[in-house]
N, C-alpha and C. Protein backbone atom coordinates (compact mmCIF):
# COMPACT_ATOMS: atom_id res chain seq x y z
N UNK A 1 12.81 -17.73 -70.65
CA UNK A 1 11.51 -18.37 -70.55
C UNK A 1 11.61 -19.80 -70.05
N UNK A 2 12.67 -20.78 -70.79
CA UNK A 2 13.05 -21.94 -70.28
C UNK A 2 12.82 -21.85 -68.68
N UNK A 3 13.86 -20.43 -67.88
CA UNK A 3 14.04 -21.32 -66.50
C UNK A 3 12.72 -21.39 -65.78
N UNK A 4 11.80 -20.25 -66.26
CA UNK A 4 10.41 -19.89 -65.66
C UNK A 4 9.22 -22.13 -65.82
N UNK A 5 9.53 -22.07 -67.11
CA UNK A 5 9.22 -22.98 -67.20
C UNK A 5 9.47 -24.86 -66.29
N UNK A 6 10.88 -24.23 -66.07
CA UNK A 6 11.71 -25.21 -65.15
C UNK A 6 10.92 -25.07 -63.43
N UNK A 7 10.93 -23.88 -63.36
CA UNK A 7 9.85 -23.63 -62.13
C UNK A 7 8.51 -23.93 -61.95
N UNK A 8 8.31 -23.62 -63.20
CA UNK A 8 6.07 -24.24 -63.25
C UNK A 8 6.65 -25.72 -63.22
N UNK A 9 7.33 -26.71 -63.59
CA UNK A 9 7.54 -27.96 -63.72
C UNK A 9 8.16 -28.90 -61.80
N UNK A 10 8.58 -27.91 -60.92
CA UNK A 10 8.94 -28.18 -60.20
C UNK A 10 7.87 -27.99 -59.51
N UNK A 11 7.25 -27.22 -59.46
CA UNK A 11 5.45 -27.00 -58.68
C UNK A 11 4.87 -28.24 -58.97
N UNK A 12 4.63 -28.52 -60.22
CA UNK A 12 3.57 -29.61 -60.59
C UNK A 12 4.09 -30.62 -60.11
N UNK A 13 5.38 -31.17 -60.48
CA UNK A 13 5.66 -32.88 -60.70
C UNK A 13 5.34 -32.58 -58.94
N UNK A 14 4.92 -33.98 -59.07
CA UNK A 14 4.54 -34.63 -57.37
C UNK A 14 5.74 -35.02 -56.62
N UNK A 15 7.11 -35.31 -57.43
CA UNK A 15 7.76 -36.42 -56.83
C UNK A 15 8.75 -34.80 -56.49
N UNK A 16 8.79 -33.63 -56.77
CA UNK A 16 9.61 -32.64 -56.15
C UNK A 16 8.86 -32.26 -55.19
N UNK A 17 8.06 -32.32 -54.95
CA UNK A 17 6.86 -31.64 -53.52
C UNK A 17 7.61 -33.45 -52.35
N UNK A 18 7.45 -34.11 -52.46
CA UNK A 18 7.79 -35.15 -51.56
C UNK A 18 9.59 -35.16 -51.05
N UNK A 19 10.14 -34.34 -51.82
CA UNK A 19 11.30 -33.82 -51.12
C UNK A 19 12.75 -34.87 -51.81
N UNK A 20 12.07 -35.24 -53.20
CA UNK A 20 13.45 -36.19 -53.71
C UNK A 20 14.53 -35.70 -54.11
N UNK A 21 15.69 -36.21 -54.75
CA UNK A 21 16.93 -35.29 -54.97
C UNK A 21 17.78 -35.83 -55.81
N UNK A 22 18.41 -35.19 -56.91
CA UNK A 22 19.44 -35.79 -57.69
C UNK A 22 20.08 -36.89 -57.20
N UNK A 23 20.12 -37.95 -57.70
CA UNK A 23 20.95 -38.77 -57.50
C UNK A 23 21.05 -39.83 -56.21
N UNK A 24 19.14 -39.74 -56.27
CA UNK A 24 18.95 -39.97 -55.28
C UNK A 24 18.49 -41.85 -55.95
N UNK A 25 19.01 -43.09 -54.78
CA UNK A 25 18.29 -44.55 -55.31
C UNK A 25 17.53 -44.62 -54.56
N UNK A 26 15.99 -44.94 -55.40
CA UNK A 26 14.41 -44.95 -54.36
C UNK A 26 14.13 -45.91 -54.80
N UNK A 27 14.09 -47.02 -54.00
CA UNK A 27 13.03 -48.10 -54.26
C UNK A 27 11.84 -48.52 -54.38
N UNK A 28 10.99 -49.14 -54.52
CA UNK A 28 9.61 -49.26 -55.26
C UNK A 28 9.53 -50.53 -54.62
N UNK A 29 8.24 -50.27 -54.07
CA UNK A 29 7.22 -51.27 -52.94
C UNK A 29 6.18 -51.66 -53.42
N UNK A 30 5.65 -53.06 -53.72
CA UNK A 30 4.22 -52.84 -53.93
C UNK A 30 3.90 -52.50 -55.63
N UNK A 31 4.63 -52.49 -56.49
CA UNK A 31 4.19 -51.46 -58.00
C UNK A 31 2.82 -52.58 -58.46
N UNK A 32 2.17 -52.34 -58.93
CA UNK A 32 0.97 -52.93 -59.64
C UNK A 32 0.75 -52.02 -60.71
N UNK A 33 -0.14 -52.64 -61.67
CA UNK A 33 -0.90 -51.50 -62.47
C UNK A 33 -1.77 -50.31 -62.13
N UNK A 34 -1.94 -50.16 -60.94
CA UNK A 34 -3.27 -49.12 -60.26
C UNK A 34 -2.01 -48.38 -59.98
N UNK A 35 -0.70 -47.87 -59.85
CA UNK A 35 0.03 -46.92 -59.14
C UNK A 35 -0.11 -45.89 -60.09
N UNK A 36 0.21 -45.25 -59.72
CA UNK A 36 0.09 -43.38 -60.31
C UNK A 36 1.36 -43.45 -60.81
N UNK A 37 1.04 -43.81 -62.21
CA UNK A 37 2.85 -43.51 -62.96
C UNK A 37 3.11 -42.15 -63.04
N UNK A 38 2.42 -41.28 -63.28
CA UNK A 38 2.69 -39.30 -63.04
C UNK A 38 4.01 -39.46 -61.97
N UNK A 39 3.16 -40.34 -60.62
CA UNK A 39 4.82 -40.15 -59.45
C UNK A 39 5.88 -40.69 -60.06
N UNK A 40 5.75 -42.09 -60.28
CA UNK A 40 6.74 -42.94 -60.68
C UNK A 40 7.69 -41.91 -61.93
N UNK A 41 6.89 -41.19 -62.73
CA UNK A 41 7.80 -40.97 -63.45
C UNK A 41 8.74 -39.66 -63.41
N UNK A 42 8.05 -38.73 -62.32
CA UNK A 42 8.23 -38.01 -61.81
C UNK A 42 9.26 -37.68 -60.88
N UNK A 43 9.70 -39.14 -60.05
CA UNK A 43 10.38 -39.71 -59.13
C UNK A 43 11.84 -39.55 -60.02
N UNK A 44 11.67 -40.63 -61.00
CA UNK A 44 12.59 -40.83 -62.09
C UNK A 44 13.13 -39.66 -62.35
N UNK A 45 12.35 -38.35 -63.11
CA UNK A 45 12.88 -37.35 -63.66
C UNK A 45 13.80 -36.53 -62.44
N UNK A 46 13.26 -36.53 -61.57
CA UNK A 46 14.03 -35.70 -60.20
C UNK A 46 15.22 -36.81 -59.87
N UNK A 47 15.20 -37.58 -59.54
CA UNK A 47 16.45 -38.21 -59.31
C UNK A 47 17.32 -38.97 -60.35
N UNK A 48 16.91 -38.82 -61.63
CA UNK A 48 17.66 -38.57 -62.65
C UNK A 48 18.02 -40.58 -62.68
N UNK A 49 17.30 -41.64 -62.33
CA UNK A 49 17.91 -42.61 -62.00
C UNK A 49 16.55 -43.60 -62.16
N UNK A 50 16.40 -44.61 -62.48
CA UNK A 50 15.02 -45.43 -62.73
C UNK A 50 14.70 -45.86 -60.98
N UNK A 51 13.46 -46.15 -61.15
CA UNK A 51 13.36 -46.50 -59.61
C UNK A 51 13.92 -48.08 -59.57
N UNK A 52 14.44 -48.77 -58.67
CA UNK A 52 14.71 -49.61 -58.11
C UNK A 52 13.79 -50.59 -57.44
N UNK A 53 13.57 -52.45 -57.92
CA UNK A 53 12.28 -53.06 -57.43
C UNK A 53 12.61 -53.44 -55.87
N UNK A 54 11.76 -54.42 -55.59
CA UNK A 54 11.90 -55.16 -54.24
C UNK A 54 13.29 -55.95 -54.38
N UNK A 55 13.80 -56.23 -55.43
CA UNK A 55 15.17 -57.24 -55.42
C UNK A 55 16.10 -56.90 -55.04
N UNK A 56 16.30 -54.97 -55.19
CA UNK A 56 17.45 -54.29 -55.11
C UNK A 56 18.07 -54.80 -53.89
N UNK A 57 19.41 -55.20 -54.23
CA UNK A 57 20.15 -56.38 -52.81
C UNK A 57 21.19 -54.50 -52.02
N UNK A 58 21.10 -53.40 -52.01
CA UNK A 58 22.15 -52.56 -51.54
C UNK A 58 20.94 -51.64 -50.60
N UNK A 59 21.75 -50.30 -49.79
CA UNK A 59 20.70 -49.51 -49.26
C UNK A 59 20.21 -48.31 -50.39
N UNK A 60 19.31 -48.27 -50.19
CA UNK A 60 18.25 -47.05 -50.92
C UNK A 60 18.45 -45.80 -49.97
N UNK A 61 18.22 -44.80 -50.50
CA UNK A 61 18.12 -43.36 -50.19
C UNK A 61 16.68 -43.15 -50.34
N UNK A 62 15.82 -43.86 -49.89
CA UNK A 62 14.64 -43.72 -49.86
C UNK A 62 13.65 -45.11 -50.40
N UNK A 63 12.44 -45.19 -49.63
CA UNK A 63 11.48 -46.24 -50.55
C UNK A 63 10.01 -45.65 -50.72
N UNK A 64 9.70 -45.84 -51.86
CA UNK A 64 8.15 -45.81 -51.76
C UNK A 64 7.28 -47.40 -52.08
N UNK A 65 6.36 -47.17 -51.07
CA UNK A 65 5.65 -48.34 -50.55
C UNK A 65 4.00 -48.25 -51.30
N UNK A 66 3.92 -49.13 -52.03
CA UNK A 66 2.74 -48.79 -52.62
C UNK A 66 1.78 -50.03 -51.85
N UNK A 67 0.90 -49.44 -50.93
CA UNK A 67 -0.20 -50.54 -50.12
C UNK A 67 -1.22 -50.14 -50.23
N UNK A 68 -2.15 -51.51 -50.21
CA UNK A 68 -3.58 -51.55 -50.60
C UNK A 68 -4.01 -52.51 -48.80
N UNK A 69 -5.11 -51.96 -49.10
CA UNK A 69 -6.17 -52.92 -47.65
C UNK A 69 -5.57 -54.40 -48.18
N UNK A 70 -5.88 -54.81 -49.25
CA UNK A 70 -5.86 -56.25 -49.13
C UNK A 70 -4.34 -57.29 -49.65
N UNK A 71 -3.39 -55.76 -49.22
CA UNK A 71 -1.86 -56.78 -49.53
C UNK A 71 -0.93 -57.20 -48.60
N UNK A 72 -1.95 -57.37 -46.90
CA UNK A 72 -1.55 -58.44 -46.08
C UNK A 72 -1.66 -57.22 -44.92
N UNK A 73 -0.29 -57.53 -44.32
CA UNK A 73 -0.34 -56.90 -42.89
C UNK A 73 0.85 -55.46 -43.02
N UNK A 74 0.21 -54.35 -43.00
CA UNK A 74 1.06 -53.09 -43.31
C UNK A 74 2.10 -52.94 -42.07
N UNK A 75 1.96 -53.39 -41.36
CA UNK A 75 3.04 -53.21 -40.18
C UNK A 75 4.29 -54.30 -40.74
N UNK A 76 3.98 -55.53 -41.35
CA UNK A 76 5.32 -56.04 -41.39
C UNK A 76 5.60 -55.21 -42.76
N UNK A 77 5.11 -55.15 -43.58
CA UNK A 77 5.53 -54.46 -44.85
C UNK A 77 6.44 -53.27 -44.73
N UNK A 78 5.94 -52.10 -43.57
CA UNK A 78 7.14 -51.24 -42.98
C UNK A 78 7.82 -51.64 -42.67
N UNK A 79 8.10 -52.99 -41.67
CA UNK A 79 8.94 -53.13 -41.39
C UNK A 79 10.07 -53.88 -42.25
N UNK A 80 9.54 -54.61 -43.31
CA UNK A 80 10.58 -54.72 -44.26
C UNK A 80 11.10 -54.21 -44.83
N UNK A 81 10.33 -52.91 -45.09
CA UNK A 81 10.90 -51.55 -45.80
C UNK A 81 12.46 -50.96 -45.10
N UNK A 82 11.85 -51.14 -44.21
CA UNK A 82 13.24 -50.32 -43.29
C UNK A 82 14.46 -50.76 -43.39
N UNK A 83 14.23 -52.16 -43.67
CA UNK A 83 15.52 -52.92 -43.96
C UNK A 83 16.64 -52.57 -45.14
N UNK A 84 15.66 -52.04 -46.29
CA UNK A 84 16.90 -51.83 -46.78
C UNK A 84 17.02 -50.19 -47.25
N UNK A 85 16.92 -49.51 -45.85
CA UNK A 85 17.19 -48.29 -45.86
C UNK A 85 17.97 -47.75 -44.39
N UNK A 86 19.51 -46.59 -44.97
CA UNK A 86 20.00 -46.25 -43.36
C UNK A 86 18.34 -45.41 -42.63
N UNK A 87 18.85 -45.12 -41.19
CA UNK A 87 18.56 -44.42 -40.16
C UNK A 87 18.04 -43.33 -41.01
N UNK A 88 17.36 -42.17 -40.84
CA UNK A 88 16.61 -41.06 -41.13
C UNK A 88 16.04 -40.74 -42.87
N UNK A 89 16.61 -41.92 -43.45
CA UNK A 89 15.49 -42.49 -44.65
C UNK A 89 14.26 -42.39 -45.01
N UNK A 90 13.46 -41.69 -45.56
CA UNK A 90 12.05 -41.65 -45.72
C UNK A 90 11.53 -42.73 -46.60
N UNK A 91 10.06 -43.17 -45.59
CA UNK A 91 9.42 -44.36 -46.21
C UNK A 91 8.30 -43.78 -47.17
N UNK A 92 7.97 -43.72 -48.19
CA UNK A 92 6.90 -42.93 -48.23
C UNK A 92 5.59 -43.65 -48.77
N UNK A 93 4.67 -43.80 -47.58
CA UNK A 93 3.83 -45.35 -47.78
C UNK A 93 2.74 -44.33 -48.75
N UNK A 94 2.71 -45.23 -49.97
CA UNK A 94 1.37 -44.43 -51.09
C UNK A 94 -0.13 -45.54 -50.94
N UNK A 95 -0.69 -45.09 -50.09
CA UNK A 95 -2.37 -45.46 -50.10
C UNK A 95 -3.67 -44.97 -50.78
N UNK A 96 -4.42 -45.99 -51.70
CA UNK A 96 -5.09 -45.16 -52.18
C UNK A 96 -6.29 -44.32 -51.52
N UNK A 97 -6.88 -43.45 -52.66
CA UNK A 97 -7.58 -42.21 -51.11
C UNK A 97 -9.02 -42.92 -50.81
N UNK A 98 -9.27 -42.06 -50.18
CA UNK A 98 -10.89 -42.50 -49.45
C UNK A 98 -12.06 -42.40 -50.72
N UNK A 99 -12.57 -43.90 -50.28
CA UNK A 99 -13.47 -44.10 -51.64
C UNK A 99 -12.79 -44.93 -52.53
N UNK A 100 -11.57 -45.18 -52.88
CA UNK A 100 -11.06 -46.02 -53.76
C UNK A 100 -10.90 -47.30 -53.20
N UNK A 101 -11.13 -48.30 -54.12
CA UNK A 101 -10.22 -49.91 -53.92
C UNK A 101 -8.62 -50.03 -53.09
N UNK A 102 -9.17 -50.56 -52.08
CA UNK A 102 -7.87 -50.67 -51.34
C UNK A 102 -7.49 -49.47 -50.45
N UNK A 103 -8.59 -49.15 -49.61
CA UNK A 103 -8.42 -47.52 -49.29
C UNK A 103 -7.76 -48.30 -47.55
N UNK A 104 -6.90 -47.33 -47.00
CA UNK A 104 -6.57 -47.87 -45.99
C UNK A 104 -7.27 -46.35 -45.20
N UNK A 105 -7.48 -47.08 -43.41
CA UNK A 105 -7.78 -45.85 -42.40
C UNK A 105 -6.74 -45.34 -42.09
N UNK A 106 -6.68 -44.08 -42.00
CA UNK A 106 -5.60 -43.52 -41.52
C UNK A 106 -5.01 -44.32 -40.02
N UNK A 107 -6.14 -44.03 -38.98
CA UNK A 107 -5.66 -45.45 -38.11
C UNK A 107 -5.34 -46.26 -37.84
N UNK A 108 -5.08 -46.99 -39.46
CA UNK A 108 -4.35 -47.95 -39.34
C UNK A 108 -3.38 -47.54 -39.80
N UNK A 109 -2.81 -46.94 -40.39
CA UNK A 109 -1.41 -46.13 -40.95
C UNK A 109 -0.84 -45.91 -39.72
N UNK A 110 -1.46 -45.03 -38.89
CA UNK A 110 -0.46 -44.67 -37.51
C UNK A 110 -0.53 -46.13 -36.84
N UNK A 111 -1.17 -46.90 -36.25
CA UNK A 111 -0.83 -47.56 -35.48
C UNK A 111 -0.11 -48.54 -36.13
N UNK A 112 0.14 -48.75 -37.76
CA UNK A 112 1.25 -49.76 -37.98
C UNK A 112 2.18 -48.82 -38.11
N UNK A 113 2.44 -47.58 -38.32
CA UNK A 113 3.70 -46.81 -38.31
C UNK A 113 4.30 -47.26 -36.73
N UNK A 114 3.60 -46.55 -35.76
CA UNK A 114 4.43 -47.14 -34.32
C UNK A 114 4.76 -47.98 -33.75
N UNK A 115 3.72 -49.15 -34.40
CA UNK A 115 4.75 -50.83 -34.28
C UNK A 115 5.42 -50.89 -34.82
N UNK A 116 6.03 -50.38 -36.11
CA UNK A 116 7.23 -50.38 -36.95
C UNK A 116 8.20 -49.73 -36.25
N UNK A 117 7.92 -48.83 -35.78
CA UNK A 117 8.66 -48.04 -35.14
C UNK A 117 9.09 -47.37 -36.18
N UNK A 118 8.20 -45.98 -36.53
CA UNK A 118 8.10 -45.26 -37.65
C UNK A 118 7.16 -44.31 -37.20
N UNK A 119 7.43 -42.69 -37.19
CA UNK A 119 6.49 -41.98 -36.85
C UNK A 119 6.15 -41.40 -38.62
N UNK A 120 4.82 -40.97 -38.45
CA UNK A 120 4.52 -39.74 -39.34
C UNK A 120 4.78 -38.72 -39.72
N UNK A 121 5.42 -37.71 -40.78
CA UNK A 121 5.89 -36.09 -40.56
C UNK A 121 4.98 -35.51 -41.33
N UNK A 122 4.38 -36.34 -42.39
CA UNK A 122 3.54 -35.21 -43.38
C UNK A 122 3.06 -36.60 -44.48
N UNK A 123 1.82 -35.89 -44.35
CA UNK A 123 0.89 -36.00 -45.85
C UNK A 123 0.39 -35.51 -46.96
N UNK A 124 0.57 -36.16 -48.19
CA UNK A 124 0.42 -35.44 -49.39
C UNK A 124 -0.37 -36.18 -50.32
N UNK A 125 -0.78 -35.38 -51.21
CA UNK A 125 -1.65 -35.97 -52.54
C UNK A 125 -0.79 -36.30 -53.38
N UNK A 126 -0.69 -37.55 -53.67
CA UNK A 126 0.50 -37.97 -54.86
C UNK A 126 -0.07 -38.39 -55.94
N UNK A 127 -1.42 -37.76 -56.23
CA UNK A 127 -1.70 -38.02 -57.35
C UNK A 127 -3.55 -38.20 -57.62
N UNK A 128 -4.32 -38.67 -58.39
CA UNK A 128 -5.40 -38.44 -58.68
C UNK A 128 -6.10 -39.68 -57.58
N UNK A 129 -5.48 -41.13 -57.82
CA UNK A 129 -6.06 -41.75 -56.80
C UNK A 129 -5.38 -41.94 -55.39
N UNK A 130 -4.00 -41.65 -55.36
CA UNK A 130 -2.83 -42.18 -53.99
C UNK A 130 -2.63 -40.98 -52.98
N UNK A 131 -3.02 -41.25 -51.53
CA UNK A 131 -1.67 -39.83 -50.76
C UNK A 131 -0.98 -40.15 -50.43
N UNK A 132 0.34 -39.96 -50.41
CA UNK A 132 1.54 -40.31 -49.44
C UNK A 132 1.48 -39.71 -48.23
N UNK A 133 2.22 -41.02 -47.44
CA UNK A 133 2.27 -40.49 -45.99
C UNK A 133 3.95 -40.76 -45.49
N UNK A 134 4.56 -39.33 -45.17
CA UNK A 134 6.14 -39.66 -45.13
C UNK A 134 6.23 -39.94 -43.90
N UNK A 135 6.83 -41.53 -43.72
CA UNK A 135 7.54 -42.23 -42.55
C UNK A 135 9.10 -41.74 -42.33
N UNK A 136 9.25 -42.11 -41.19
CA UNK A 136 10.51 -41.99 -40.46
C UNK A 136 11.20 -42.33 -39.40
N UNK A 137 12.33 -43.16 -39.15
CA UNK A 137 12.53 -43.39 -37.53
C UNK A 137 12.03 -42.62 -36.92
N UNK A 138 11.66 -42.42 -35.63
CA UNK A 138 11.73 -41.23 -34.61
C UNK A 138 12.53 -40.72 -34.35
N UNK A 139 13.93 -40.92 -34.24
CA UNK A 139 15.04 -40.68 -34.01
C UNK A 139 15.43 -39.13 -35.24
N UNK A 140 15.03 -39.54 -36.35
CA UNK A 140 15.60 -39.10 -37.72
C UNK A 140 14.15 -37.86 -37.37
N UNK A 141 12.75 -37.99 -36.93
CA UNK A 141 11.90 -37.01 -37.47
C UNK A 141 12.46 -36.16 -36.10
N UNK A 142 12.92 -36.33 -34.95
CA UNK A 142 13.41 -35.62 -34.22
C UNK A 142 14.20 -34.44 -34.64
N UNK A 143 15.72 -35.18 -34.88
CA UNK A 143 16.22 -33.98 -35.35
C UNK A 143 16.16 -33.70 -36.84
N UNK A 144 15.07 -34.15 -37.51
CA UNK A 144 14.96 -33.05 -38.62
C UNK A 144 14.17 -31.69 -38.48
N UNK A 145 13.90 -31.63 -37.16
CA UNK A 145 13.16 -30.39 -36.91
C UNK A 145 13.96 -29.47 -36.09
N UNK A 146 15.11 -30.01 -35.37
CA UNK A 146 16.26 -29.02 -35.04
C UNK A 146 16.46 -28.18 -36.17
């Protein structure tokens, strides 16, 4: 019964649908009180490891970017992101949804993704108010589809 249960638990949590992994270090962008701790903690339980703040001085195996309309300019914010992550790294920018405080246009998501130089692969509901949108070099969303 346990493993059945281990399976309904991998459906639900949000942070196994976004593609995280044991032992994986994800950094944390942006945290405020409005973030969807369900992910955050969710994140945690799948990669077995606390998330990591903006200070973390090494590379991450991933970041999530938590942005609002009014926390400056989302194109440099990717692009700081990238910094402390290798080549085919997922960014995974969490915006809240349409209708909420701090709702960003999708239009502006893509066009600061491609000044970053960051394409799009997929969007998801990460939760009651946030969707994620998974970034990526171009290089890296290329051949992840080989």
């Amino acid at each position: 019964m346990s493993a059945t249960a281990d399976h309904a638990e991998e459906r639900t949590n949000p942070a196994a649908r976004l593609g995280f992994q044991p032992g994986q270090v994800v950094q944390e962008i942006g945290y405020d009180d409005d973030v969807e701790q369900e992910l955050r903690e969710g994140i945690e339980a799948v990669t077995g490891q606390e998330l990591v703040d903006e200070d973390y001085d090494d590379v991450a195996d991933a970041v999530v970017l938590w942005f609002r309309e009014d926390d400056g300019d989302l194109t440099d914010a990717l692009v700081d992101a990238t910094t402390t992550i290798d080549d085919g790294a997922p960014i995974w920018l969490m915006t809240p949804k349409t209708g909420r405080d701090g709702y960003v246009e999708p239009s502006d998501i893509g066009e600061a993704a491609q000044t970053a130089g960051l394409a799009q692969t997929s969007s998801v509901n990460a939760g009651k108010d946030w969707t994620g949108s998974r970034l990526v070099t171009p290089k890296a969303a290329r051949s992840g589809k080989r």
